[in-house]
Protein backbone atom coordinates (compact mmCIF):
# COMPACT_ATOMS: atom_id res chain seq x y z
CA UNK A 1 141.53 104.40 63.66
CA UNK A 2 141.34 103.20 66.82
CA UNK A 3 142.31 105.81 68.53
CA UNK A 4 139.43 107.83 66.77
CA UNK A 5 137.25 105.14 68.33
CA UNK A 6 138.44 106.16 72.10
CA UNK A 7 136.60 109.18 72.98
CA UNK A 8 133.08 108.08 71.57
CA UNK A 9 133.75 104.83 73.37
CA UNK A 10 134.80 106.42 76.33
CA UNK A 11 131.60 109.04 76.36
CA UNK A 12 128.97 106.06 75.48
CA UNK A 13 130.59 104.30 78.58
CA UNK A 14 129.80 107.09 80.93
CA UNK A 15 126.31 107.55 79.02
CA UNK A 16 125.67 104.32 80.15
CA UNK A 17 127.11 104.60 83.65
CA UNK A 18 125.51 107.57 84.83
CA UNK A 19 122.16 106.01 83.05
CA UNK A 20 122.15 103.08 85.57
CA UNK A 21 122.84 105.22 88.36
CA UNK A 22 119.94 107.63 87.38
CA UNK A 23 117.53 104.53 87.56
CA UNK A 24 118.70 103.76 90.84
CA UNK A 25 117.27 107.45 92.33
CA UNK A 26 114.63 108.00 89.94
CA UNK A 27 111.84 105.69 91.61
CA UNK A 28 112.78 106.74 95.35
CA UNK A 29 110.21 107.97 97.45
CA UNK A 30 110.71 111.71 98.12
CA UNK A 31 109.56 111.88 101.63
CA UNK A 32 112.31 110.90 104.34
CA UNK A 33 115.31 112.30 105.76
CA UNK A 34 117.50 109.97 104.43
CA UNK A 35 116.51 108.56 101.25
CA UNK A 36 119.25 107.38 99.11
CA UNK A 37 121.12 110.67 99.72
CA UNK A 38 124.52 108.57 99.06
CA UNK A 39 122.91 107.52 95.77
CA UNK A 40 122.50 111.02 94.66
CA UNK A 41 125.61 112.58 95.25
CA UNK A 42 126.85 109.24 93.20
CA UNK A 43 124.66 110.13 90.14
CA UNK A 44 124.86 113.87 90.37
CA UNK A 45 128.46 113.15 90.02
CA UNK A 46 128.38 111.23 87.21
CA UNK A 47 126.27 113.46 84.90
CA UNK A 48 128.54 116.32 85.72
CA UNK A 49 131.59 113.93 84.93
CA UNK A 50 129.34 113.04 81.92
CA UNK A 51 128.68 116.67 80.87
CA UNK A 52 132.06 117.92 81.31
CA UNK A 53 133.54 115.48 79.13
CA UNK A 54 131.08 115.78 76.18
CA UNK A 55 131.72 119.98 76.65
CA UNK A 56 135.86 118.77 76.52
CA UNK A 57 135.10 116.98 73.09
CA UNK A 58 132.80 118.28 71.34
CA UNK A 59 134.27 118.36 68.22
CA UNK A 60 135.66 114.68 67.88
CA UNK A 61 131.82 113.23 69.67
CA UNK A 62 130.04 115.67 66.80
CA UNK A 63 132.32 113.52 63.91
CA UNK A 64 131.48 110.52 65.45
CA UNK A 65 127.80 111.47 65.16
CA UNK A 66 126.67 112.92 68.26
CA UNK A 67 123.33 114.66 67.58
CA UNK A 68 122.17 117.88 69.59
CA UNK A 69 119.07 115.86 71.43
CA UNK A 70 121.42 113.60 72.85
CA UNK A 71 123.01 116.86 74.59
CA UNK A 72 119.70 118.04 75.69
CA UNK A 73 118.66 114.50 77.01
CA UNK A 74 121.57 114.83 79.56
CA UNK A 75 121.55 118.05 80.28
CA UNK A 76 117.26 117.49 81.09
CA UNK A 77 118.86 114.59 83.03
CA UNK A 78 120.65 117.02 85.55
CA UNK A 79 116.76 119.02 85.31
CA UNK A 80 115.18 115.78 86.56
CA UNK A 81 117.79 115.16 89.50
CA UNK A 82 117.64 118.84 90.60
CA UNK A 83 113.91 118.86 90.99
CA UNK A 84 114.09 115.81 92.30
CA UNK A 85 116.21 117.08 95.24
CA UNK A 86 114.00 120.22 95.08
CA UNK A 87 111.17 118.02 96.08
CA UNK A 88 112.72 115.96 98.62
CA UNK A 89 114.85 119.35 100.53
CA UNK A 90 112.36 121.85 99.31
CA UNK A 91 115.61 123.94 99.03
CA UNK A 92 114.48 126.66 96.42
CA UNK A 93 117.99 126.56 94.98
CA UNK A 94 117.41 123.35 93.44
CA UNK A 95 114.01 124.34 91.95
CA UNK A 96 115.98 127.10 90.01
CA UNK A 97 118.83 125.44 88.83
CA UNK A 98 116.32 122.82 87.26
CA UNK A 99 114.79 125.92 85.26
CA UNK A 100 118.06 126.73 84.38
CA UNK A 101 118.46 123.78 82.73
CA UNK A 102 115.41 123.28 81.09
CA UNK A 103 115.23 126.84 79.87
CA UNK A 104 119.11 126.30 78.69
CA UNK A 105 117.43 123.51 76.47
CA UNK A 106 114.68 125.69 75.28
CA UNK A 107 116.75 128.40 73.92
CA UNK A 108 119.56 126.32 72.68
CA UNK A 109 116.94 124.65 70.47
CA UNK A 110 118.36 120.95 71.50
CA UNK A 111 115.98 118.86 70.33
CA UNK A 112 114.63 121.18 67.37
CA UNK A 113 115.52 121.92 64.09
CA UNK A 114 117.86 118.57 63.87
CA UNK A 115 115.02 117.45 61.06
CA UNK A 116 114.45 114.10 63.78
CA UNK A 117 111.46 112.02 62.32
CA UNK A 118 112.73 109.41 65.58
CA UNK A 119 109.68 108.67 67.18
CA UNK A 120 111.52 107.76 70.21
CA UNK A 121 113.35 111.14 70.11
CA UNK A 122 109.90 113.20 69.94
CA UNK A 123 108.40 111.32 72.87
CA UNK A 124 111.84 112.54 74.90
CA UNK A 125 110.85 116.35 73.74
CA UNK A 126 107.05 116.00 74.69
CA UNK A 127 108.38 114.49 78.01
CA UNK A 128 110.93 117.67 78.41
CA UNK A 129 108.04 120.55 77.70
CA UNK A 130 106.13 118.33 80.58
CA UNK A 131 108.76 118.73 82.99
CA UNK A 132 109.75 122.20 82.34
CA UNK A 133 105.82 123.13 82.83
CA UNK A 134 105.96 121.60 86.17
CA UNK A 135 109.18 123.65 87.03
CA UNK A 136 107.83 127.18 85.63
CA UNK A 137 104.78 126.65 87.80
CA UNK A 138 105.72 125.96 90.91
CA UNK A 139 108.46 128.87 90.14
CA UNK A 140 105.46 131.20 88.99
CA UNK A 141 106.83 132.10 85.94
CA UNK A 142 103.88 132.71 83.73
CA UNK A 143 105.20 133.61 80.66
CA UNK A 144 107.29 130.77 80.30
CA UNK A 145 104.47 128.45 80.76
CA UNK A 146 102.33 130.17 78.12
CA UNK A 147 105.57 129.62 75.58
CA UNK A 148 106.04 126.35 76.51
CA UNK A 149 102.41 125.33 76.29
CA UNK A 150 102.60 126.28 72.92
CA UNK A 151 105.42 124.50 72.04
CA UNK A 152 103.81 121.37 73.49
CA UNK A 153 100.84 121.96 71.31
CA UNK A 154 102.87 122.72 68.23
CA UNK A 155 104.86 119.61 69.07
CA UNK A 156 101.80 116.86 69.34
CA UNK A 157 99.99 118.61 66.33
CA UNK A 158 103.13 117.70 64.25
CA UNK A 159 103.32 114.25 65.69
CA UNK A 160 100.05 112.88 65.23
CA UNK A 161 100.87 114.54 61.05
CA UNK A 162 103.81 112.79 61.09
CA UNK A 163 103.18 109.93 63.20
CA UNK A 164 99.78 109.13 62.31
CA UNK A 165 99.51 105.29 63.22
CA UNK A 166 100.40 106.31 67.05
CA UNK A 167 98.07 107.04 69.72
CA UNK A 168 98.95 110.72 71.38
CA UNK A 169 95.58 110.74 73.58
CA UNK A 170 97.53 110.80 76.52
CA UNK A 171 99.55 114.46 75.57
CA UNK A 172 95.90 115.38 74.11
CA UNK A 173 95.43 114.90 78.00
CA UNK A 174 98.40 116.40 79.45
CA UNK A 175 97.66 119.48 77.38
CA UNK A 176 94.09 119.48 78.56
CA UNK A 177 95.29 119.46 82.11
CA UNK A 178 97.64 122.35 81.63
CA UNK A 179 95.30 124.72 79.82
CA UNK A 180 92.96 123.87 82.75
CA UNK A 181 95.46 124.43 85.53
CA UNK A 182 95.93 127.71 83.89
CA UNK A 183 92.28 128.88 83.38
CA UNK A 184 91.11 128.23 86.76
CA UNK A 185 94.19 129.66 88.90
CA UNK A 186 93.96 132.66 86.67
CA UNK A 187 90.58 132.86 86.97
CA UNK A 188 90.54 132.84 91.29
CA UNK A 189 93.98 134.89 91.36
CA UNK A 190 93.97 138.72 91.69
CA UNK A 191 96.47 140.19 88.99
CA UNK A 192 97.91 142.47 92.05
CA UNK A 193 97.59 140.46 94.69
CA UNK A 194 101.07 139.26 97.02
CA UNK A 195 102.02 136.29 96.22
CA UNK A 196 101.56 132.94 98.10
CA UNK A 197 104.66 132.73 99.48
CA UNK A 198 105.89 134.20 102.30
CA UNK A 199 107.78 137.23 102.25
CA UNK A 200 109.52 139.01 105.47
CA UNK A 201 108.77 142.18 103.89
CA UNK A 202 105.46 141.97 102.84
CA UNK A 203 103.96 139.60 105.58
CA UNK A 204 105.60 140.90 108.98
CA UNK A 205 105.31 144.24 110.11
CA UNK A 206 108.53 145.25 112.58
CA UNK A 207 106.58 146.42 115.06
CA UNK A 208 104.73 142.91 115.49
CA UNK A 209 108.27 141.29 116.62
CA UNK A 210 108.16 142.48 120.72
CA UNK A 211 105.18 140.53 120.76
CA UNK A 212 105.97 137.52 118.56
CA UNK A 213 109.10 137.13 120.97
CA UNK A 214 106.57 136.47 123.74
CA UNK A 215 105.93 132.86 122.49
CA UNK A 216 109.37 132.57 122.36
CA UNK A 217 110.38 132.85 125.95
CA UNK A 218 109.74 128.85 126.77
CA UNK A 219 110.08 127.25 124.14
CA UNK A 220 110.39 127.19 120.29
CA UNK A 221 108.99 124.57 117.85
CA UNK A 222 110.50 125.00 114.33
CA UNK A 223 108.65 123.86 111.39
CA UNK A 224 110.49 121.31 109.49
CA UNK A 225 107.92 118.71 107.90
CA UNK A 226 104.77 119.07 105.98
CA UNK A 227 102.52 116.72 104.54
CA UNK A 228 100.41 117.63 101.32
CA UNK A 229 97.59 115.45 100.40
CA UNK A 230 94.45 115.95 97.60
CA UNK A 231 91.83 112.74 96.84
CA UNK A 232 88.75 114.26 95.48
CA UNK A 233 87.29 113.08 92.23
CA UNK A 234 87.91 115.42 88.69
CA UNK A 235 89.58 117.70 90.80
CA UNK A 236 92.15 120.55 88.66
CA UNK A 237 95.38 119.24 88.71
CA UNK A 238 98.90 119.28 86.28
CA UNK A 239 100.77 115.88 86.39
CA UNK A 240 100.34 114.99 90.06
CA UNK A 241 100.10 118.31 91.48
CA UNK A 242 96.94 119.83 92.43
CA UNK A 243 95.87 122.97 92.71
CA UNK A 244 95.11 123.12 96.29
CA UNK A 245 98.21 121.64 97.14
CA UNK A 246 100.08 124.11 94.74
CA UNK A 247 99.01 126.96 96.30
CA UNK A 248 99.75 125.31 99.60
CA UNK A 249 102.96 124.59 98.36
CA UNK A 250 103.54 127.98 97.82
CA UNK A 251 102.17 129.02 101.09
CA UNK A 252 104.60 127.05 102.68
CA UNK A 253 107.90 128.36 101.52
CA UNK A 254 109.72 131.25 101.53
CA UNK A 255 110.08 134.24 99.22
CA UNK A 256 113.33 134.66 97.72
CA UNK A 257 114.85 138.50 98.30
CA UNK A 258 114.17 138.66 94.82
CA UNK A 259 117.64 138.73 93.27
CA UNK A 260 117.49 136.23 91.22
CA UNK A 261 113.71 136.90 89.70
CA UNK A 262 115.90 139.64 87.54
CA UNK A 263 119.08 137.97 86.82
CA UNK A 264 119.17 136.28 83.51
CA UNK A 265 121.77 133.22 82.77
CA UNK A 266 124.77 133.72 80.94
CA UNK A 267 124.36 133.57 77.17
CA UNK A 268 125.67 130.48 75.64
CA UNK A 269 128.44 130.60 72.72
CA UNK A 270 127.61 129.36 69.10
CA UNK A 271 128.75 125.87 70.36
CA UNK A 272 126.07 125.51 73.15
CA UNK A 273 128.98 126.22 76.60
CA UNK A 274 128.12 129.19 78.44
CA UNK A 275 130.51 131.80 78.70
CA UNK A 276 130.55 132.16 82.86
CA UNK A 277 130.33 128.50 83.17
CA UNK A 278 131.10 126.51 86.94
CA UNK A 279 133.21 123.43 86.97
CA UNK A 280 130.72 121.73 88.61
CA UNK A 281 128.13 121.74 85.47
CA UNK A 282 130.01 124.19 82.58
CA UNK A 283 126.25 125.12 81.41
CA UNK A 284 124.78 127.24 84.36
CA UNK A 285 125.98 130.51 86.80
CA UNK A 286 126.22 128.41 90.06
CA UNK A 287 126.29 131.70 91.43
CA UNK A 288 122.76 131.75 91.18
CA UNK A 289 121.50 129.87 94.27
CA UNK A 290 123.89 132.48 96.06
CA UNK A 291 122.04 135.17 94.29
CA UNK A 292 118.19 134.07 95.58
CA UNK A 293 119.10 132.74 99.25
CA UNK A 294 118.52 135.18 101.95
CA UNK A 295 120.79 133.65 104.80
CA UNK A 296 118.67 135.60 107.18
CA UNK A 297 115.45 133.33 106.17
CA UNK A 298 114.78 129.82 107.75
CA UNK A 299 115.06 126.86 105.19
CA UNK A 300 111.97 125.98 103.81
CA UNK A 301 110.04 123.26 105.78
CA UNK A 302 110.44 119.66 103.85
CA UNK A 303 107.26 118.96 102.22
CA UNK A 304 105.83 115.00 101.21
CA UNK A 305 102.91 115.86 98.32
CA UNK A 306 100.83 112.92 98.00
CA UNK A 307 98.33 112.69 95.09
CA UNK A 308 95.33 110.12 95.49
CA UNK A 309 97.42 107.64 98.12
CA UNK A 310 95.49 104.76 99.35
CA UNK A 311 94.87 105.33 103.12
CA UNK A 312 97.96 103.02 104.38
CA UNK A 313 100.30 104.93 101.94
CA UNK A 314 99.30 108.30 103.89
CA UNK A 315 99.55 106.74 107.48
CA UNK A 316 102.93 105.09 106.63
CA UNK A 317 104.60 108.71 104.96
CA UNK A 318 103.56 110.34 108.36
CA UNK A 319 104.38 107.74 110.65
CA UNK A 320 107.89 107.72 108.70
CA UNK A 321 108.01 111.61 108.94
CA UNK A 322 106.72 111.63 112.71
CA UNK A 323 109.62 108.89 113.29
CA UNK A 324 112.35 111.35 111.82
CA UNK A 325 111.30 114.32 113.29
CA UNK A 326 113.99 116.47 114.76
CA UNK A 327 113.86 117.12 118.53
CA UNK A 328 111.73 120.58 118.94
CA UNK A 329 109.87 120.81 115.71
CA UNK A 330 106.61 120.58 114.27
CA UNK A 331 104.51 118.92 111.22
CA UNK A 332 101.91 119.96 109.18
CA UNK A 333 99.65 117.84 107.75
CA UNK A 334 97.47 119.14 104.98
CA UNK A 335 94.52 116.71 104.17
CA UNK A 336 91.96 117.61 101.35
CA UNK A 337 89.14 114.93 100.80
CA UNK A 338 85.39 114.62 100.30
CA UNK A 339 83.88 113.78 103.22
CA UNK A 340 81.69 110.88 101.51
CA UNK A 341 82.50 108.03 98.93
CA UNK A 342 81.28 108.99 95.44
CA UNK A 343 81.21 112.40 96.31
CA UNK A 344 82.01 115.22 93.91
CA UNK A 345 83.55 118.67 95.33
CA UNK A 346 81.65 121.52 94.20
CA UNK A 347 84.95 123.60 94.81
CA UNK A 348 86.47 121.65 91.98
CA UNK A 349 85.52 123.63 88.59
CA UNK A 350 85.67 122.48 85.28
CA UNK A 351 86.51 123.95 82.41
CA UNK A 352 85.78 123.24 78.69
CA UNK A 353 86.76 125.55 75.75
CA UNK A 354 87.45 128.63 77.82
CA UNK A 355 83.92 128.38 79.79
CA UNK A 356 83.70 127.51 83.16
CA UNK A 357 80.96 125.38 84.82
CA UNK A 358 80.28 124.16 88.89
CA UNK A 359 79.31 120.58 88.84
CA UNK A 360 76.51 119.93 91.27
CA UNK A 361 77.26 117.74 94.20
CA UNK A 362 76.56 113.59 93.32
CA UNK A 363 76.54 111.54 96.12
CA UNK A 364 76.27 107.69 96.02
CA UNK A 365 73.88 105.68 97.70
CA UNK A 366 75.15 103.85 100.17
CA UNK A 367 73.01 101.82 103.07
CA UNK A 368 75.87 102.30 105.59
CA UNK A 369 75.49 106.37 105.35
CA UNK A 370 72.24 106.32 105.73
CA UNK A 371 72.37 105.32 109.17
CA UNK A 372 73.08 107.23 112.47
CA UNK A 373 71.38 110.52 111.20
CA UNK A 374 72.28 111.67 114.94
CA UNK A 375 75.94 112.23 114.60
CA UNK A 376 74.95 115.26 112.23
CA UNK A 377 72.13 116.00 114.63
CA UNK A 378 74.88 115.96 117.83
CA UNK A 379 77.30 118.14 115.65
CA UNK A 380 74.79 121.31 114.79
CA UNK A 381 73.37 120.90 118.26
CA UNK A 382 77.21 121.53 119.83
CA UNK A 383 77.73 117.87 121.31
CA UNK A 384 79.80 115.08 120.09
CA UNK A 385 78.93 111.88 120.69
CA UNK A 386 80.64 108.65 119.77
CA UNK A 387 78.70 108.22 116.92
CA UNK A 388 80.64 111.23 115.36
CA UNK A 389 83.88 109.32 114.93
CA UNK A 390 82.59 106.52 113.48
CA UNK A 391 80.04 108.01 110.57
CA UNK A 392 82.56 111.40 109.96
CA UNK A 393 85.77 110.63 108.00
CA UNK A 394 87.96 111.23 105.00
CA UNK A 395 86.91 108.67 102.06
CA UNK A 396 90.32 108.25 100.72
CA UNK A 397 89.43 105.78 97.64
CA UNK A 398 87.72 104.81 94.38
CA UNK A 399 83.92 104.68 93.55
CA UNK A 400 82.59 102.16 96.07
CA UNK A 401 81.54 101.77 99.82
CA UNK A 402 84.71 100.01 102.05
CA UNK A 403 85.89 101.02 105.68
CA UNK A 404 89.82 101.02 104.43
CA UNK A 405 89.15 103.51 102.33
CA UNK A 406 88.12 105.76 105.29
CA UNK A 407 90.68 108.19 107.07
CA UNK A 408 89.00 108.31 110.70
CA UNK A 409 89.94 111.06 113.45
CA UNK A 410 91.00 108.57 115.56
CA UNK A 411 93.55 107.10 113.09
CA UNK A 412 95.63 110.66 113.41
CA UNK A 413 95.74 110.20 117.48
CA UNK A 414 98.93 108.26 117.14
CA UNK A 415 100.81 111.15 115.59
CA UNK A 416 100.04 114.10 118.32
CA UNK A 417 102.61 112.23 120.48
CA UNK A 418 104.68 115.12 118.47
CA UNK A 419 104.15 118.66 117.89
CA UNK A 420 101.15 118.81 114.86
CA UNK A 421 99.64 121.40 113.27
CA UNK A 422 96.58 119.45 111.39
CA UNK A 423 94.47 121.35 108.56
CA UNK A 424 91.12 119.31 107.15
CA UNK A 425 90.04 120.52 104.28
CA UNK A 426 86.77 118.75 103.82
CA UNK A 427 82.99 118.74 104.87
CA UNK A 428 83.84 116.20 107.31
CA UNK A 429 86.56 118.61 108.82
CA UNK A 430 84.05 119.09 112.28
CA UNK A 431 84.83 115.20 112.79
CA UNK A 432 88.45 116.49 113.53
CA UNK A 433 88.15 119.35 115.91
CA UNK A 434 89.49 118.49 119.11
């Protein structure tokens, strides 16, 4: 008997193990060049040690009472820390092997159809379909987000039936935000249009290289770093991920040759291992990242997204990113604010029951704006005076009037000691031109 006892015993152990060393990574920042990278290689490790074994024995951990979730909840694990890298390299082959995974727990039907009425177990499936949106977006694959949409859906109708004395507002919310994000990039997207990131094929004609090689006889800055920051008010976003800086995200990354867009993962057995699997995960074609990088491409510049950060947070990511960057490169900094405190974007559009609507501009009142009408005066007349630095700015904060809340021009001065490439997207932008 106890023998019998060894192999659950010895599988809850590394459950546990790799568990604490997933908390470890999980809260990292995922701007730097060299955050907790020993960390990760520890806890990518010790899922794959984790997910070998339970593949090994199966049969005994099923006896003992294993149940199907529990195999998707590590194998979403793996998900997690390979879009975690994803954001932190911005290597596209991590972005794909975390839709591998999630779509391996899709089809395989992990945490359906096991009759669960676990409360705690349903919040772990409404938390998967929220991750796996986030992957198929950024990945553009559109029909996988319209399945798993539905699935969410399906899933918090059934909840809130079977569940009835808990509050599910907040996935009410989340699937809100998705069927926004949706409407209103399909609605300003052209069906045939190229897509938003780059592709040597597409975007760079061969007989524009003579001259491009021109700028290359001195010197050559390569792009490695790129900052991505939204703070406007209701603006369209999924999770923490808006749609400006989607699109930018996008813009700033390379297309794959295309490869792998066709090639399908190998079809799992009746047992849930996949027939080609690697030793490294026994569930996915490792092959694949070989399959969608182009070694003639550049890497992907590393990109920081920031979502609403207080104006410190935003100065101390690029001062840390400035700090680390490599000899001959150059940043981009993306910055997408309203110009005023209280202000609404009229770019931002809502959407409510499939109609869309532009919300007119509201600007608070606030005694210190009113002042200094000449700075606007000085800008349409061609001549900036020092009034223009002071009144023009990026209000980087909640309702309410407060000078650390402001993002001035001179507060980026400090960072063109290195190579920066500096994109305001904002009514205040003329504050920043040189």
């Amino acid at each position: 008997m106890a023998e019998e006892d060894v192999v659950p015993k010895t599988f809850r152990a590394l459950v546990e193990s790799a568990d604490r060393k997933f908390a470890r990574v999980r809260d990292l920042p995922s701007y730097g060049r060299a955050q907790g990278q020993h960390y990760f290689q520890k806890v990518f490790k010790a899922y794959m040690r984790l997910w070998k074994y339970q593949q090994e024995h199966r049969p005994e951990l099923v006896k003992a009472g294993l149940n199907r979730w529990e195999i998707g909840e590590i194998a979403g694990r793996i998900g997690q820390l390979y879009f975690g890298q994803y954001m932190r390299t911005s290597e596209a082959r991590f972005l794909v092997e975390a839709y591998i995974f999630y779509e391996a727990i899709l089809k395989r039907r992990y945490f359906e159809g096991c009759g669960v009425k676990d409360l705690r177990v349903r919040f772990k499936e409404l938390r998967f379909y929220a991750r796996f949106l986030l992957v198929s977006l950024i990945l553009n694959r559109t029909e996988m987000v319209k399945v798993v949409v539905e699935k969410l859906r399906a899933l918090i109708d059934d909840c809130k039936a079977n569940f009835q004395e808990t509050n599910f507002k907040e996935w009410k919310l989340v699937e809100q935000e998705i069927l926004r994000f949706i409407n209103i990039d399909t609605t300003f997207t052209i069906p045939s249009s190229r897509p938003f990131r780059y592709c040597a094929m597409l975007n760079c004609h061969p007989n524009s290289v003579p001259y491009v090689a021109r700028f290359h006889a001195k010197k050559v800055l390569k792009f490695r770093d790129a900052i991505l920051m939204s703070y406007h008010r209701n603006e369209v976003k999924f999770a923490e991920l808006t749609l400006d800086v989607y699109r930018m995200l996008q813009c700033l990354e390379w297309e794959p040759s295309g490869s792998f867009y066709q090639k399908h993962p190998a079809e799992p057995k009746e047992n849930g291992v996949a027939v080609d699997y690697s030793g490294a995960s026994g569930l996915i074609d490792m092959n694949l990242a070989a399959d969608m990088t182009d070694p003639a491409l550049p890497p992907n510049p590393r990109k920081a997204i920031l979502y609403r950060p207080s104006l410190t947070h935003l100065i101390a990511v690029m001062a840390t990113i400035c700090e680390e960057l490599p000899p001959e490169s150059i940043m981009l900094v993306y910055l997408s604010a309203s110009g005023k405190p209280g202000q609404i974007n009229t770019s931002h559009v809502e959407t409510s029951g499939g109609s869309r609507r532009t919300r007119k501009s509201m600007l608070t009142s606030h005694s210190s704006l009113e002042q200094n009408c000449s700075a606007t005066e000085s800008h349409i007349n061609g001549v900036k005076g020092p009034s223009d630095y002071c009144n023009d700015y990026l209000w980087l904060g909640p309702k309410g009037n407060g000078g650390s809340s402001n993002l001035y021009p001179g507060d980026i001065i400090p960072f063109t000691r290195r190579p920066l490439f500096l994109i305001i997207d904002s009514d205040s932008s003329h504050a920043f031109k040189a």
